[in-house]
N, C-alpha and C. Protein backbone atom coordinates (compact mmCIF):
# COMPACT_ATOMS: atom_id res chain seq x y z
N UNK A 1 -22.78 59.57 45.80
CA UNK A 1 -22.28 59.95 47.10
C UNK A 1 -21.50 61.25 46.96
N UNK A 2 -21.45 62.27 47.81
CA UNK A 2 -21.18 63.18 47.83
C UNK A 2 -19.52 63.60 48.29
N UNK A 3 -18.85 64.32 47.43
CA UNK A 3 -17.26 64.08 48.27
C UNK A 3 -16.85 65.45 47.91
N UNK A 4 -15.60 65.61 48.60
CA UNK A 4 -15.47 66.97 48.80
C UNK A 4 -14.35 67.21 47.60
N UNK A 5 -14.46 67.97 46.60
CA UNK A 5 -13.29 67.85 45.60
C UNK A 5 -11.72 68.24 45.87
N UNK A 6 -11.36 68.43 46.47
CA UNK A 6 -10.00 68.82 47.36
C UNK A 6 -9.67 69.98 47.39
N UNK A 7 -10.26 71.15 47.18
CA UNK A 7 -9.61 72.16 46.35
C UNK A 7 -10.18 73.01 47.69
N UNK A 8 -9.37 74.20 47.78
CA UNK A 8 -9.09 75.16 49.13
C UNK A 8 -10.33 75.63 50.11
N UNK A 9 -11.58 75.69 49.18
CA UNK A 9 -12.62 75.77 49.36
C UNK A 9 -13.44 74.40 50.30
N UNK A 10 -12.98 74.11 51.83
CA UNK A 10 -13.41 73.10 52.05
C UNK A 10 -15.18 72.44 52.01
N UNK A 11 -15.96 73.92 51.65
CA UNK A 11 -17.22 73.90 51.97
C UNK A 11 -18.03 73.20 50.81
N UNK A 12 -16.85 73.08 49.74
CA UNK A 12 -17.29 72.44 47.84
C UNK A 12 -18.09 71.70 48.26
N UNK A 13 -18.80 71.06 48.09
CA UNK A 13 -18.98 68.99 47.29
C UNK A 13 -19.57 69.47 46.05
N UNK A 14 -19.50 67.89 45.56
CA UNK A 14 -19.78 67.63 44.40
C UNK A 14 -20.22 66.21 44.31
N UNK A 15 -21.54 65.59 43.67
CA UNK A 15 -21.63 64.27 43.80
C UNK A 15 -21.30 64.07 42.88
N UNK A 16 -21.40 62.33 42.51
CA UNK A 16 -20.90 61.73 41.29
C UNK A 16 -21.38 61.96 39.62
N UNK A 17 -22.94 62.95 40.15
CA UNK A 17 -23.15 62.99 38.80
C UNK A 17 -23.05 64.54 38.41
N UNK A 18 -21.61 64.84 39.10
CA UNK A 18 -21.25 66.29 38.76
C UNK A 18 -21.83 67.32 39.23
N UNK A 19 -22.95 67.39 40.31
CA UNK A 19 -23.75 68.85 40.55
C UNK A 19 -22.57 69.34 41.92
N UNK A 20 -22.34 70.06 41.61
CA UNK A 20 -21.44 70.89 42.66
C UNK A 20 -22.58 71.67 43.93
N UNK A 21 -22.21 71.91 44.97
CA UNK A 21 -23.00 72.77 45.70
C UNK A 21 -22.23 73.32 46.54
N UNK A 22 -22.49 74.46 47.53
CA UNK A 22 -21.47 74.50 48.86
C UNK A 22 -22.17 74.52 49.86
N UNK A 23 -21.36 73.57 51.34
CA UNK A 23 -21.95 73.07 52.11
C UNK A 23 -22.12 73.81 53.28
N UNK A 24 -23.18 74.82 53.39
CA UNK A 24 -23.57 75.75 54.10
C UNK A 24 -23.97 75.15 55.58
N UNK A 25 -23.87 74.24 55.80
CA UNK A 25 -24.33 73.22 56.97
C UNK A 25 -23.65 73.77 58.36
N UNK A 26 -22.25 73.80 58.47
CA UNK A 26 -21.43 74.10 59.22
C UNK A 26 -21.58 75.47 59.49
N UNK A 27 -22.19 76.51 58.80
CA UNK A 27 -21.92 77.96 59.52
C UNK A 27 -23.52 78.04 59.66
N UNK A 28 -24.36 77.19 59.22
CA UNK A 28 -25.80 77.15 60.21
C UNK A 28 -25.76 76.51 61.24
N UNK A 29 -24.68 75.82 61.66
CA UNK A 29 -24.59 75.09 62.82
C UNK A 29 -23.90 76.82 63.79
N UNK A 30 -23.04 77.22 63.21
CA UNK A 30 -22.40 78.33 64.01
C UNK A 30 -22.95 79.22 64.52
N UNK A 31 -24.21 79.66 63.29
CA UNK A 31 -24.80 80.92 63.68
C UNK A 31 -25.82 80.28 64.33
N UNK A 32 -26.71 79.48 64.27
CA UNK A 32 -27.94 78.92 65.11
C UNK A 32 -27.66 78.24 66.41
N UNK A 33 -26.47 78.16 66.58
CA UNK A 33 -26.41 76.77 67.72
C UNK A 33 -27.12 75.65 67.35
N UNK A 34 -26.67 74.67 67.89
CA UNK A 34 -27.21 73.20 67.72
C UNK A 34 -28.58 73.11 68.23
N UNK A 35 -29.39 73.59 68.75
CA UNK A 35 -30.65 73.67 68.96
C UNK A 35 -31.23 74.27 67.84
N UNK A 36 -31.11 75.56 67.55
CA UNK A 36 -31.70 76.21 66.46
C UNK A 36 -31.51 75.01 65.23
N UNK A 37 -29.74 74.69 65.05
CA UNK A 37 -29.82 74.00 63.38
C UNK A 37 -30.45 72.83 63.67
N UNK A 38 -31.09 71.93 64.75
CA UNK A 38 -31.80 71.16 64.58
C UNK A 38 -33.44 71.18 64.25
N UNK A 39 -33.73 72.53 64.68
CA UNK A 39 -35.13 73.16 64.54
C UNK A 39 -35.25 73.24 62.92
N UNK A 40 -34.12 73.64 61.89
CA UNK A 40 -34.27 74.36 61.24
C UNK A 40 -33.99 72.86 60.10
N UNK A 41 -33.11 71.86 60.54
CA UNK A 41 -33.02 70.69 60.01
C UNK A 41 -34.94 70.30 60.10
N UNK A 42 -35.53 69.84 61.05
CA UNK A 42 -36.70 69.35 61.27
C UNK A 42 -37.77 69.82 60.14
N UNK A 43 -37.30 71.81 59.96
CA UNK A 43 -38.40 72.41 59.09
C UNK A 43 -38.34 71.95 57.60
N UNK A 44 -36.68 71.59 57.18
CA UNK A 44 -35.92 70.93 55.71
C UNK A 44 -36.93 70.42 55.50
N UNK A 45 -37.02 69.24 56.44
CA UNK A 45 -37.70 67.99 56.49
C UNK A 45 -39.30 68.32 56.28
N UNK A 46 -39.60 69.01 57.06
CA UNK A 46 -41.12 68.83 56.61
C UNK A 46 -41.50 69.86 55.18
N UNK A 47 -40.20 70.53 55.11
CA UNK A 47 -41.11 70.96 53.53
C UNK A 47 -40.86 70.58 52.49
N UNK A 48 -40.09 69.04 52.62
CA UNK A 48 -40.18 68.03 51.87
C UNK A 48 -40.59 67.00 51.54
N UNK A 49 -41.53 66.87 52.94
CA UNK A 49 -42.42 65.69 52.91
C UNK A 49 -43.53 65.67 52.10
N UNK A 50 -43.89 64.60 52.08
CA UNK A 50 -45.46 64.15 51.72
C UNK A 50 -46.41 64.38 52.48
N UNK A 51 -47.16 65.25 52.53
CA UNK A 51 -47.94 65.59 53.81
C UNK A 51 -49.10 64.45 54.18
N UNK A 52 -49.42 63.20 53.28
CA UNK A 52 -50.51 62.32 53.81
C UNK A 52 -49.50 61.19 54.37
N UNK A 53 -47.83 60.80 53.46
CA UNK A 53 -47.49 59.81 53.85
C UNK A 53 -46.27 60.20 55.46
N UNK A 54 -46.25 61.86 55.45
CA UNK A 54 -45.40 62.20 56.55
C UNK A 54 -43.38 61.43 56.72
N UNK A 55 -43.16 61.28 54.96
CA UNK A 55 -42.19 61.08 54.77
C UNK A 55 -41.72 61.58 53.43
N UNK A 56 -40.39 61.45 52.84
CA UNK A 56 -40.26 62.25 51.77
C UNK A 56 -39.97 61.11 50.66
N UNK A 57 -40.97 61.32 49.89
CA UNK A 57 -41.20 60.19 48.73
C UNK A 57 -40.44 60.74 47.40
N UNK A 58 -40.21 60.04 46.25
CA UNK A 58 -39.43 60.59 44.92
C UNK A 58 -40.60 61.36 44.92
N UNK A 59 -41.94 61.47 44.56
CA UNK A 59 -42.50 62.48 44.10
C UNK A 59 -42.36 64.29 45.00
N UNK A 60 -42.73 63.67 46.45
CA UNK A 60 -42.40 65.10 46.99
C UNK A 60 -41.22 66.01 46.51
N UNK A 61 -40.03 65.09 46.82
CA UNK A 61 -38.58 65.59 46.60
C UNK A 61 -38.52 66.36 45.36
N UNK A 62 -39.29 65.51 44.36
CA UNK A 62 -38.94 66.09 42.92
C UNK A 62 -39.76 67.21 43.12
N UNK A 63 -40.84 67.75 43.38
CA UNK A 63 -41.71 68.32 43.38
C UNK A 63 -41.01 69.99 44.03
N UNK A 64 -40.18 69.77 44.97
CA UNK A 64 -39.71 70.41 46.11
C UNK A 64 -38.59 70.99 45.24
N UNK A 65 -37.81 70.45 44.21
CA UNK A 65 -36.44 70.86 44.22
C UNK A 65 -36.51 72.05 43.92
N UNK A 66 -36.97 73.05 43.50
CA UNK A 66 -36.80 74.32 43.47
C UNK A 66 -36.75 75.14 44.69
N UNK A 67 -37.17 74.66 45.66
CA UNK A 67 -36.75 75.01 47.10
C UNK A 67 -35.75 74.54 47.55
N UNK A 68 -34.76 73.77 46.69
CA UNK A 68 -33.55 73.63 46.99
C UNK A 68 -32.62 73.97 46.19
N UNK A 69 -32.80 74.67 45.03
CA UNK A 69 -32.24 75.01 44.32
C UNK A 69 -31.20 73.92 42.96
N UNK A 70 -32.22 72.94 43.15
CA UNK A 70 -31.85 71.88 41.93
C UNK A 70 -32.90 71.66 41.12
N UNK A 71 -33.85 72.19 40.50
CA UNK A 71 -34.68 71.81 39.59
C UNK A 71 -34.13 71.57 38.05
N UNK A 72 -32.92 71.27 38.19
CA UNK A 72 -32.83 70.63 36.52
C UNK A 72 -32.44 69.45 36.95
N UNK A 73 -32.32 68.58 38.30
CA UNK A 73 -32.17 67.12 38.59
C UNK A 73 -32.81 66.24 37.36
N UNK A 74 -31.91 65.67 37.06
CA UNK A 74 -33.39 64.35 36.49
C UNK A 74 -33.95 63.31 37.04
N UNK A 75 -34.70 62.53 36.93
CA UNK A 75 -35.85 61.67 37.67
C UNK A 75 -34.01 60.48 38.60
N UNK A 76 -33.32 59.75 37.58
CA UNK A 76 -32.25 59.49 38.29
C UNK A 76 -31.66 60.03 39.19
N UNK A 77 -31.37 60.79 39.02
CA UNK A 77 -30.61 62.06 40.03
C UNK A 77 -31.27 61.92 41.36
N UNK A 78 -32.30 62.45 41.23
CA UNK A 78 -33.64 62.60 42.25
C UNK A 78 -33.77 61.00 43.28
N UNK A 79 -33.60 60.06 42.40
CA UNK A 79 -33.47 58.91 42.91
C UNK A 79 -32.51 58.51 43.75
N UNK A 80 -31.38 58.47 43.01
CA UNK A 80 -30.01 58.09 43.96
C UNK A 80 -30.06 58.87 44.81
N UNK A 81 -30.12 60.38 44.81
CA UNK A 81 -30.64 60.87 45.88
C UNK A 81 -31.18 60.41 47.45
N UNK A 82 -32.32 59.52 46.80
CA UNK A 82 -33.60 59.09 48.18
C UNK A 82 -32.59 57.82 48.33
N UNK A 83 -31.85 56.77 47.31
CA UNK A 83 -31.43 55.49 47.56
C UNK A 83 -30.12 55.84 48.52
N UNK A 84 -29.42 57.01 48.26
CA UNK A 84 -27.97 57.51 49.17
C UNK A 84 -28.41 57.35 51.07
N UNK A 85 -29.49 57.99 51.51
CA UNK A 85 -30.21 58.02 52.27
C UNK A 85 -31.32 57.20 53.03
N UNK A 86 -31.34 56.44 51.97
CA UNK A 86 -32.75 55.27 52.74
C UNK A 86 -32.52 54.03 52.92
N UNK A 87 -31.82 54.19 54.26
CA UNK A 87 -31.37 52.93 55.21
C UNK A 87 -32.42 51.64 55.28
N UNK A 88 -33.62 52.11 55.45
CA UNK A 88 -34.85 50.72 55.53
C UNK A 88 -35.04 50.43 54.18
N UNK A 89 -34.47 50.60 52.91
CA UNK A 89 -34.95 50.42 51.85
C UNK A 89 -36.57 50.31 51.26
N UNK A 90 -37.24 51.38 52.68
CA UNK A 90 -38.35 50.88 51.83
C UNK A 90 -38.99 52.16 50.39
N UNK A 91 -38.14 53.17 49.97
CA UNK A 91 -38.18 53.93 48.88
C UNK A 91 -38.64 55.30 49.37
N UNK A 92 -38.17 55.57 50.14
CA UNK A 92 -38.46 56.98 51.36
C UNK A 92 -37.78 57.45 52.44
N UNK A 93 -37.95 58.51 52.53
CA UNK A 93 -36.83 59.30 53.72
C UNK A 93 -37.77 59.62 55.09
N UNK A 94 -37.29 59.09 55.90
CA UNK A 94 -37.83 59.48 56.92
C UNK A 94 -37.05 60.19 57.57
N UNK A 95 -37.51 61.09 58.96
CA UNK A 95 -37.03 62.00 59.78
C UNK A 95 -35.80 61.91 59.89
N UNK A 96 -35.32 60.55 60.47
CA UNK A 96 -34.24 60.13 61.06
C UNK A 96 -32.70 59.90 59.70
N UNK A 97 -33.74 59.37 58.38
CA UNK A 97 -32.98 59.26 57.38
C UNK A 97 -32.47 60.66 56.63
N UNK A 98 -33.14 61.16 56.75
CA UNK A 98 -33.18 62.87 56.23
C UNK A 98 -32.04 63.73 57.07
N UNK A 99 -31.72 63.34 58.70
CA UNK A 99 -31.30 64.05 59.25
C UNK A 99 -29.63 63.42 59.14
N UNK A 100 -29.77 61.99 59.04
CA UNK A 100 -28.49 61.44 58.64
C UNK A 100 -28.04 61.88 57.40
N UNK A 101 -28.58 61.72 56.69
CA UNK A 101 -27.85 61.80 55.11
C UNK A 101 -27.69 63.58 55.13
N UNK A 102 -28.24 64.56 55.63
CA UNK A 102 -27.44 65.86 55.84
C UNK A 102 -26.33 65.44 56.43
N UNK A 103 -26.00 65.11 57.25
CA UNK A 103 -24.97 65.44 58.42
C UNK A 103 -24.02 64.71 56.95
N UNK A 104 -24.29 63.02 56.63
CA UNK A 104 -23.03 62.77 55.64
C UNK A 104 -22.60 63.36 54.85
N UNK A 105 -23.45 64.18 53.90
CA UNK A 105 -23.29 65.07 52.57
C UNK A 105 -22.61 66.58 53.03
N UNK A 106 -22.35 66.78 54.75
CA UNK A 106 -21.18 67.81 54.85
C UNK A 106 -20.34 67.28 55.77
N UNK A 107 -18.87 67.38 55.00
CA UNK A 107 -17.90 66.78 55.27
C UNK A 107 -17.86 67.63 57.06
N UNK A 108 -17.77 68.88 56.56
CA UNK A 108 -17.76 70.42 57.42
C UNK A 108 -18.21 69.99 59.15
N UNK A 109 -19.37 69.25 58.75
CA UNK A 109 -20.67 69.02 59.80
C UNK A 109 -19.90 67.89 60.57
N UNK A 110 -19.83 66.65 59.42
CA UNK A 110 -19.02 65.64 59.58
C UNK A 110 -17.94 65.86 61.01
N UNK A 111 -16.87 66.81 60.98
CA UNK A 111 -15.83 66.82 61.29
C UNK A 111 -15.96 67.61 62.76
N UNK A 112 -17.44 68.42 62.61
CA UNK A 112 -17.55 68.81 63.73
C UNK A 112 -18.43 68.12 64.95
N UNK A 113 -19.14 66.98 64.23
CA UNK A 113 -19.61 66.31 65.16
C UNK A 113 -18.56 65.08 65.42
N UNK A 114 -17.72 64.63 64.60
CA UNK A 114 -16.22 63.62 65.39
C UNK A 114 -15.67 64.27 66.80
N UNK A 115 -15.73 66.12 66.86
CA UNK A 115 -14.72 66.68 67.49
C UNK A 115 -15.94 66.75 69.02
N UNK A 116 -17.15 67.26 68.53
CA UNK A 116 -18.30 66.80 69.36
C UNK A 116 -18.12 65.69 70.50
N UNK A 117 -17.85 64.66 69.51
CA UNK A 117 -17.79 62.97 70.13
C UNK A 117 -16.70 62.95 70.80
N UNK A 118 -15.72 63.36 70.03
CA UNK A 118 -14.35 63.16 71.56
C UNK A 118 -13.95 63.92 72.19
N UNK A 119 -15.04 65.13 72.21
CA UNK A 119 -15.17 65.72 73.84
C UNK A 119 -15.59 64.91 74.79
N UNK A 120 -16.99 64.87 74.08
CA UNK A 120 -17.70 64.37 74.95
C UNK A 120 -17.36 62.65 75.29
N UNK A 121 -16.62 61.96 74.79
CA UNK A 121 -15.86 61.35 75.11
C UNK A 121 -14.64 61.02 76.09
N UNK A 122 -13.78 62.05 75.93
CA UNK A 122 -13.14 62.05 76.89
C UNK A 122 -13.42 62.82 77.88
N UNK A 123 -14.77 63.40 78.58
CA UNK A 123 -15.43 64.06 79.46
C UNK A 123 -15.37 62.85 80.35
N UNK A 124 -16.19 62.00 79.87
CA UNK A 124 -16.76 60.74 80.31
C UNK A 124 -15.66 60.00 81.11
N UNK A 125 -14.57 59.43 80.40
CA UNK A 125 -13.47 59.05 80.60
C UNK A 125 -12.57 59.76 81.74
N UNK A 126 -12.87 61.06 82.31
CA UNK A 126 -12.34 62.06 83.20
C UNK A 126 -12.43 61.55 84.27
């Protein structure tokens, strides 16, 4: 699971098996608007899929990581990976799982869709 190491740099994470990254999520949300970063979430997704099973399997993923800039993952890595993310347990990411497990893995994103919710929350409530 992915957590943010505390340090001034709120954009860090780092998961448990030490790979650090920074979580660019939040200023693609800024510069694209939420329409665009969902377009651009959707494209993640399909150029990680499996193109016969139309979901993202350990093989695609592994296959892919150099388009994400992790190709020294190991086959574990790669795994917990798909298991962090795959709510139906059935050993695959689908659309919906893919788009969740971004939003969790940035804290950034995280904090701006809470602030999202209790707008639009207390809109409602008005």
């Amino acid at each position: 699971m992915a957590a943010n190491q505390g340090n001034n740099n709120n954009n860090i994470i780092s998961n448990n098996n030490g790979v650090v990254f920074e979580d660019f999520l939040p200023s693609m949300v800024e510069k694209l608007g939420e329409e665009g970063f969902m377009d651009e979430l959707c494209k993640g997704f399909r150029l990680l899929i499996d193109e016969q099973k139309g979901v993202i399997t350990f093989e695609s993923l592994k296959k892919n990581l150099g388009v994400l800039g992790l190709e020294g993952m190991s086959d574990e890595e790669v795994r917990e990976m798909l298991r962090e993310g795959d709510v139906d347990k059935d050993g695959c990411l689908n659309q919906m799982e893919f788009c969740v497990l971004m939003f969790r893995l940035s804290p950034g994103l995280m904090d701006g869709s809470m602030r999202w919710l209790q707008q639009a929350l207390g809109q409602r409530s008005s």
